[in-house]
Protein backbone atom coordinates (compact mmCIF):
# COMPACT_ATOMS: atom_id res chain seq x y z
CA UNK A 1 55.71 -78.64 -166.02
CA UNK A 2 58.70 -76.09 -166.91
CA UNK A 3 59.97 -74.27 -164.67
CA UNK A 4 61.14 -70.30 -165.26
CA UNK A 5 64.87 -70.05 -167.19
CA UNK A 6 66.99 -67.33 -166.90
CA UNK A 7 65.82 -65.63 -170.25
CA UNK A 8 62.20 -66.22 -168.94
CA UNK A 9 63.01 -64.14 -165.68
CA UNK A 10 64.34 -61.22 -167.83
CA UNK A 11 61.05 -61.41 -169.86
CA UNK A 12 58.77 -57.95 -169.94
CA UNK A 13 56.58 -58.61 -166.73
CA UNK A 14 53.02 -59.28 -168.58
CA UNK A 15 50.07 -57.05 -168.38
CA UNK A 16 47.11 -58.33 -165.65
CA UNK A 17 45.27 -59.09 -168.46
CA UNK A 18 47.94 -60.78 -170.18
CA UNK A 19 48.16 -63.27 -166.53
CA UNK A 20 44.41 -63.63 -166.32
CA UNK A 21 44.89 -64.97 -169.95
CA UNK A 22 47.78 -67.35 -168.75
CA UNK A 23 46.36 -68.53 -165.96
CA UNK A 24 43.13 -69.45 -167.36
CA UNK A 25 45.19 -71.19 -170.26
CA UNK A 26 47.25 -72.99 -167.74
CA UNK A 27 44.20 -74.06 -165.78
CA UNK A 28 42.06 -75.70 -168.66
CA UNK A 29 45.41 -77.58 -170.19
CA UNK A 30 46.52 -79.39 -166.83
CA UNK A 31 43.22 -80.56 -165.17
CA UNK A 32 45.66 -82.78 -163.19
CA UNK A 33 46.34 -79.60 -160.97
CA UNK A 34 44.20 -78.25 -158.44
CA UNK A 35 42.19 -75.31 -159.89
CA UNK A 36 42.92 -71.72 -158.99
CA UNK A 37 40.32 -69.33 -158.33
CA UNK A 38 40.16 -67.43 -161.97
CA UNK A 39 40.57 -63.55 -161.86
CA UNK A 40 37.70 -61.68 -163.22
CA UNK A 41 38.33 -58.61 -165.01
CA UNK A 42 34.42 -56.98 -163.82
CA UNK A 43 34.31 -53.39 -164.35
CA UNK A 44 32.71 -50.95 -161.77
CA UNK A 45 30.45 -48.21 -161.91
CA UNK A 46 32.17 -44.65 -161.53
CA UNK A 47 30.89 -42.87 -157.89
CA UNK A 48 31.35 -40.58 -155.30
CA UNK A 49 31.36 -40.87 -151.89
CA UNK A 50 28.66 -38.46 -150.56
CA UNK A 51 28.83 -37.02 -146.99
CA UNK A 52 26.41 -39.65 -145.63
CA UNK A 53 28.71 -42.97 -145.95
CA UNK A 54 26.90 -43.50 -149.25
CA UNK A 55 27.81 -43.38 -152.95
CA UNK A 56 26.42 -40.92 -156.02
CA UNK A 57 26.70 -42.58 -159.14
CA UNK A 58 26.28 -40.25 -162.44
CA UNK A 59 26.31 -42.12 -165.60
CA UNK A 60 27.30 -39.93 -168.25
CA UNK A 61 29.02 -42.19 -170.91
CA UNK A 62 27.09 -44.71 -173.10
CA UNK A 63 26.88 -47.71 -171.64
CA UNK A 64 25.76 -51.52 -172.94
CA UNK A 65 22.20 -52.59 -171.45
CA UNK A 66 23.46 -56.10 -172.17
CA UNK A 67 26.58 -55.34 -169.39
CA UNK A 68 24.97 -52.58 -167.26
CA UNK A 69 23.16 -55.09 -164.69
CA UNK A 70 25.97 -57.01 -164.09
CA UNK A 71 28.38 -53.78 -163.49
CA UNK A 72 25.74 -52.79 -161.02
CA UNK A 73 25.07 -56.25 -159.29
CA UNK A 74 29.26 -56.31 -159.23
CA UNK A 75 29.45 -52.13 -157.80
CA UNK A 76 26.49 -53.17 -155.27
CA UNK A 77 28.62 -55.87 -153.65
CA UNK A 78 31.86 -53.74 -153.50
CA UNK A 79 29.59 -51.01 -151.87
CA UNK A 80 28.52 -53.04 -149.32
CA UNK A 81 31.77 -54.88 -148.38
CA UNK A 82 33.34 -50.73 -148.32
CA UNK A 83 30.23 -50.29 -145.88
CA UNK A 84 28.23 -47.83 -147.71
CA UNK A 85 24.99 -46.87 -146.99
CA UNK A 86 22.70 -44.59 -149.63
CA UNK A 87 23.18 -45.43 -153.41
CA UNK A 88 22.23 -42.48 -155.56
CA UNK A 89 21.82 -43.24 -159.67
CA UNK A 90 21.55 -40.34 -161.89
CA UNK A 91 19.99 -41.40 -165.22
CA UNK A 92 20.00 -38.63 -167.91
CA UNK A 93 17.10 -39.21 -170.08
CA UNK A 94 19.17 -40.23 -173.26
CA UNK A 95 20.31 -43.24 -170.74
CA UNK A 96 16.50 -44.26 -169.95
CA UNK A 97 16.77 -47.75 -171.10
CA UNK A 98 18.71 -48.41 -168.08
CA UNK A 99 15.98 -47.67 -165.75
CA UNK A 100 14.34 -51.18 -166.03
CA UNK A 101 17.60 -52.50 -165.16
CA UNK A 102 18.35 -50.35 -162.01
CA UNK A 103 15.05 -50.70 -160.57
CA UNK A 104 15.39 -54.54 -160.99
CA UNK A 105 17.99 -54.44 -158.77
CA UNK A 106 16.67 -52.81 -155.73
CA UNK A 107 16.23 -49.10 -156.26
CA UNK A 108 13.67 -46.87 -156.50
CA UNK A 109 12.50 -43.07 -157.71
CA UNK A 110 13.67 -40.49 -155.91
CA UNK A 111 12.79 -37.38 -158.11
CA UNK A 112 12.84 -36.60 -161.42
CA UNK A 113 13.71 -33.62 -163.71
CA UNK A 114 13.04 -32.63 -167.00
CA UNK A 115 16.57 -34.15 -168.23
CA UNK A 116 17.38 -37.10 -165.44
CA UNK A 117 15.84 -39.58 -163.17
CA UNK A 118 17.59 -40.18 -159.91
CA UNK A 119 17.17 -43.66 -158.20
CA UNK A 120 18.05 -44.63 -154.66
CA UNK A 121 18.60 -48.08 -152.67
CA UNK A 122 19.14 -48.32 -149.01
CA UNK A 123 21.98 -51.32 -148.91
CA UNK A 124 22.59 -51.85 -145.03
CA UNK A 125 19.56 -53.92 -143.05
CA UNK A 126 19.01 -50.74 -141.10
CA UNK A 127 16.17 -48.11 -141.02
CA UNK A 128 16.07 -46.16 -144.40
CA UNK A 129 17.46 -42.85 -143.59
CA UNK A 130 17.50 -41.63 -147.73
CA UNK A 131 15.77 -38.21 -147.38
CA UNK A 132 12.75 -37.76 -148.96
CA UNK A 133 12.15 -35.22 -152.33
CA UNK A 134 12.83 -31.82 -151.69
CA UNK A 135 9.50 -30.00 -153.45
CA UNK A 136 10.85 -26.55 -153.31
CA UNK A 137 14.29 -25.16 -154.03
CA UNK A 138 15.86 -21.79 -153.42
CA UNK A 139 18.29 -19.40 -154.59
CA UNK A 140 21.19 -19.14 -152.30
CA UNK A 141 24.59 -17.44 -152.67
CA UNK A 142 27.86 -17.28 -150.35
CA UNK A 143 29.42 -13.67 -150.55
CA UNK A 144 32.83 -12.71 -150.84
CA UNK A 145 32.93 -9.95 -148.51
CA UNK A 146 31.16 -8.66 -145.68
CA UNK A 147 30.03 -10.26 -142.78
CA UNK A 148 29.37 -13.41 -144.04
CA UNK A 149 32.62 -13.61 -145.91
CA UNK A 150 34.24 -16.89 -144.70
CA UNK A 151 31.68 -18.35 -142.87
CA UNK A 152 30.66 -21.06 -145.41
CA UNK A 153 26.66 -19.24 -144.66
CA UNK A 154 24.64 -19.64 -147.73
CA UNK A 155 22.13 -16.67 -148.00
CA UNK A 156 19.68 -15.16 -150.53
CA UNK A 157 20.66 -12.64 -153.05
CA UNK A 158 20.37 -9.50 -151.22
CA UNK A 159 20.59 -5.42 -152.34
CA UNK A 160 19.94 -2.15 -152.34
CA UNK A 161 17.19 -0.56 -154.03
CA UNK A 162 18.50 2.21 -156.50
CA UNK A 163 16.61 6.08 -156.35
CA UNK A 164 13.59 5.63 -158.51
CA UNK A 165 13.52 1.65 -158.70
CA UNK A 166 10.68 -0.01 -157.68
CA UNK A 167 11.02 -2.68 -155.21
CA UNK A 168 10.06 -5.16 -157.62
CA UNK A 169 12.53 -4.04 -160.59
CA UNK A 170 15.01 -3.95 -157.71
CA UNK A 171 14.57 -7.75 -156.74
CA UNK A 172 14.61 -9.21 -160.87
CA UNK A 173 17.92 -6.96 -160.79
CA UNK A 174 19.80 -8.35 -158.04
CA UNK A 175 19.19 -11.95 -158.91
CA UNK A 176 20.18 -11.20 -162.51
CA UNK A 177 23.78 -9.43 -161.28
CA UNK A 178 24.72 -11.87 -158.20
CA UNK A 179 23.76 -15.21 -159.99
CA UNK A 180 22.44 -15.14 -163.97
CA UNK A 181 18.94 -16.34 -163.19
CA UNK A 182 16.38 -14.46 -165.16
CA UNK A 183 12.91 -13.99 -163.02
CA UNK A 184 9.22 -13.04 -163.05
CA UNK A 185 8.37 -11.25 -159.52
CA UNK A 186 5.64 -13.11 -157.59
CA UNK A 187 5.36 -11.32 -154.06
CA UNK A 188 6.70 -9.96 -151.01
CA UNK A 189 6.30 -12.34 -148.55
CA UNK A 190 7.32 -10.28 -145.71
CA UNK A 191 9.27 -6.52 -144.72
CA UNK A 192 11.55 -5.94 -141.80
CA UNK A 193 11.60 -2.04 -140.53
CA UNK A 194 14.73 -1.25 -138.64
CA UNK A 195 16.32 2.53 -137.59
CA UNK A 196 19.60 4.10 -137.57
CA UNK A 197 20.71 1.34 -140.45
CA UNK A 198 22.45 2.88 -142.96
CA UNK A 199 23.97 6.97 -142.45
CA UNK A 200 21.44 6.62 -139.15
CA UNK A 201 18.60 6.00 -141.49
CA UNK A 202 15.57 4.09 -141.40
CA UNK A 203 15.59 0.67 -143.30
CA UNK A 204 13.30 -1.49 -144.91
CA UNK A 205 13.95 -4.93 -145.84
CA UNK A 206 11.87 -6.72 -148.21
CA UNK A 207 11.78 -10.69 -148.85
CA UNK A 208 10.59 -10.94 -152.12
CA UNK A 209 9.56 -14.44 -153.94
CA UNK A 210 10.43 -14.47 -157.88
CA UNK A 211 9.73 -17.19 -160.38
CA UNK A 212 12.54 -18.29 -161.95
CA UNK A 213 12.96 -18.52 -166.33
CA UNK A 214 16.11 -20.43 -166.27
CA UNK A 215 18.21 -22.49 -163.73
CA UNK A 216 21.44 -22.19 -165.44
CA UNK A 217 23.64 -20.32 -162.39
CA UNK A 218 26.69 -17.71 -163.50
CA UNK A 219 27.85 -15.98 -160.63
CA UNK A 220 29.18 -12.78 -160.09
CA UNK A 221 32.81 -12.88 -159.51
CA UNK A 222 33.73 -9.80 -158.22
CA UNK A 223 30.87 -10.19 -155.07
CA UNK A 224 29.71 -13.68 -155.35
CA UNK A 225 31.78 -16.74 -153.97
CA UNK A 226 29.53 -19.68 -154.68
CA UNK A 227 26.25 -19.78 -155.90
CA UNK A 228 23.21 -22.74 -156.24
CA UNK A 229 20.04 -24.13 -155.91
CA UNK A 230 19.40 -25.83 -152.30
CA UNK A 231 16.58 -27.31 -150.91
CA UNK A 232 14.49 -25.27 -148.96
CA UNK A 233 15.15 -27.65 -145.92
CA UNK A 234 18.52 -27.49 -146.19
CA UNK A 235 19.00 -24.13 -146.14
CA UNK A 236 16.79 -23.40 -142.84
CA UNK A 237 18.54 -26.01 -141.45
CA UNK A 238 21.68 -24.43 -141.11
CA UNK A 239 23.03 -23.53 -137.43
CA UNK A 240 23.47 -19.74 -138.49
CA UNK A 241 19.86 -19.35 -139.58
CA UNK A 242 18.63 -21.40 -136.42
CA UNK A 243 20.70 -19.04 -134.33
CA UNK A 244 19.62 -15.62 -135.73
CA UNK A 245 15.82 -14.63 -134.89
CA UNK A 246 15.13 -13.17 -138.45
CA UNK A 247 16.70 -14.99 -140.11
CA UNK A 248 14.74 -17.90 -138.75
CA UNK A 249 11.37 -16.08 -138.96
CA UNK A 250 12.22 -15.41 -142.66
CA UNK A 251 13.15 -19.19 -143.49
CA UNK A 252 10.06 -20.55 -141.62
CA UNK A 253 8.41 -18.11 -143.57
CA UNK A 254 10.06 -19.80 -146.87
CA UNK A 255 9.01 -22.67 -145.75
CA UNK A 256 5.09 -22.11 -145.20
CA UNK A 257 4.78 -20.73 -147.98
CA UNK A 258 6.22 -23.93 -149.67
CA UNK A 259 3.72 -26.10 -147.81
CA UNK A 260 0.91 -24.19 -146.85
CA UNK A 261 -1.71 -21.44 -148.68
CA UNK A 262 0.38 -18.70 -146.75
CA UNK A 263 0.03 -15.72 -149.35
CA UNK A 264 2.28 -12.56 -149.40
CA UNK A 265 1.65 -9.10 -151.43
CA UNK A 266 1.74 -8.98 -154.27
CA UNK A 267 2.45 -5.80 -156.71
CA UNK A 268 -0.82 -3.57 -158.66
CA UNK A 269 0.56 -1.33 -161.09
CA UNK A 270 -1.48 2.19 -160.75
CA UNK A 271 -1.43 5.18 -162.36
CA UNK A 272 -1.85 8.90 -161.15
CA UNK A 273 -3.64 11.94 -163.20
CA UNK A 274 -0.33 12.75 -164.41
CA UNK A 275 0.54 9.27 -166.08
CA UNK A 276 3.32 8.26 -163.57
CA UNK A 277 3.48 4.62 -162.57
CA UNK A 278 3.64 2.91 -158.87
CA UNK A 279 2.87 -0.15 -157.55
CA UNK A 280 0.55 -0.83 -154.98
CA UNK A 281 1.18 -4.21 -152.62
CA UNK A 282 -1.69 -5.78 -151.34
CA UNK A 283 -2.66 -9.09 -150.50
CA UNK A 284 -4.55 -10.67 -152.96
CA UNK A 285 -5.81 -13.98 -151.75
CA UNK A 286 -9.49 -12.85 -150.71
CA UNK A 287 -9.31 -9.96 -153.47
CA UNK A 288 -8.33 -11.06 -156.73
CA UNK A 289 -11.39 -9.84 -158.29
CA UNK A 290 -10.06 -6.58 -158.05
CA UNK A 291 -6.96 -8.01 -159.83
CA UNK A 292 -7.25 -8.60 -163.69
CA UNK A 293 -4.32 -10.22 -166.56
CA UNK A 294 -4.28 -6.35 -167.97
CA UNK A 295 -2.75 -4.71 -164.84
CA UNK A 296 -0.92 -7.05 -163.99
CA UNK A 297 2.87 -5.64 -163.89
């Protein structure tokens, strides 16, 4: 056995990968000596702790099929020695020959979307608290100034109807500014009437439902702090929206109409003798007879 020299002690210190070579070497030439423990060089998965005490893992780099359920088998053990609870696995489609894989290994679909799969696995031997799906998502935006400026409230898109704009032109224009989502008006699902508002003036306040064409958010910078898509849940789930009586109407609102056959009004393009144009709201449910594809704005 040699001991270090002098010149060995002034040596470059070795890489860990250089030791876990030396060691190993040193191990299988001297089976006289009691055998370390080798070091094993096992990669982890790349995550995120989410606010829950769990982990969101997004894999967004090729990876080997061949190595992938060993990298997870060696991530899920770290993750439960850290104590974590809720794994989340974001698959993008390109990377869906890793699905057999993850699934083998405990977890399960949580929802899917056009471009991803996202899989979940409960790790502690507790009562699964991994929410379920969220169906229905909404528009929400945190303003710069204003009331709500600081407050960390997410709202919807909200503005003011320009002279001459219909109420449904007004809506498709207000999501387009604040956030970059192109729409298709579906309904008003409900109007607030309040006085001495604005100059002492009466007000109106429409909450209008639009289809989405794109989910691809670009805020407005000069009004718009933060903008996203939330789940409906969520969002009437915040303190400031339980607090405030319309606000809370308006979100359980939101949220029957998500569930339930609640229907709102929805907007009849007319025209007078003279050829101008206005809309007519009505609720169509138990009338859409009178409703055909041509009028249709």
């Amino acid at each position: 056995m040699q001991f270090p020299t002098k010149s060995m002690k002034s040596a470059k210190p070795a890489s860990r990968r250089e030791i876990v070579i030396r060691i190993l070497s040193y191990d299988s030439i001297s089976p006289s000596l009691p055998k370390r423990p080798c070091l094993d060089l096992v990669e982890l998965l790349s995550s995120d702790n989410d606010s829950y005490g769990g982990v969101v893992v997004k894999i967004e780099q090729p990876v080997d099929p061949k190595i992938f359920p060993s990298l997870l088998r060696a991530s899920i053990s770290q993750w439960r020695q850290q104590g974590k609870t809720g794994v989340w696995i974001k698959l993008p489609i390109e990377h869906a020959n890793l699905v057999e894989a993850t699934v083998k290994e405990g977890f399960r679909y949580h929802h899917a979307e056009p471009d991803y799969l996202m899989l979940v696995c409960w790790l502690p031997e507790t009562t699964d608290t991994i929410p379920r799906n969220a169906s229905h998502r909404v528009l929400v935006v945190q303003e710069i100034s204003g009331k709500f400026k600081g407050t960390g409230v997410w709202k919807f898109p909200t503005g003011v109807v320009n002279e001459g704009e219909d109420i449904c032109t007004a809506a498709i224009r207000e999501v387009k500014e604040e956030t970059g989502i192109d729409t298709e008006f579906v309904e008003v699902l409900a109007f607030r009437q309040s006085h001495k508002s604005f100059f002492t003036k009466s007000d109106l306040l429409f909450i209008c439902m639009l289809k989405p064409r794109n989910f691809d958010v670009e805020r407005q910078n000069s009004e718009i702090e933060a903008a996203q898509w939330m789940p409906i849940e969520d969002y009437a789930a915040q303190p400031f929206i339980q607090k405030q009586e319309l606000f809370n109407y308006v979100a359980k609102i939101c949220l029957s109409k998500s569930e339930t056959n609640y229907t709102g009004f929805s907007p009849l393009a007319t025209t007078t003798g003279s050829g101008k144009i206005s809309y007519l709201y009505f609720n169509n449910q138990d009338a859409k007879h009178l409703v055909t594809s041509d009028n249709q704005p």
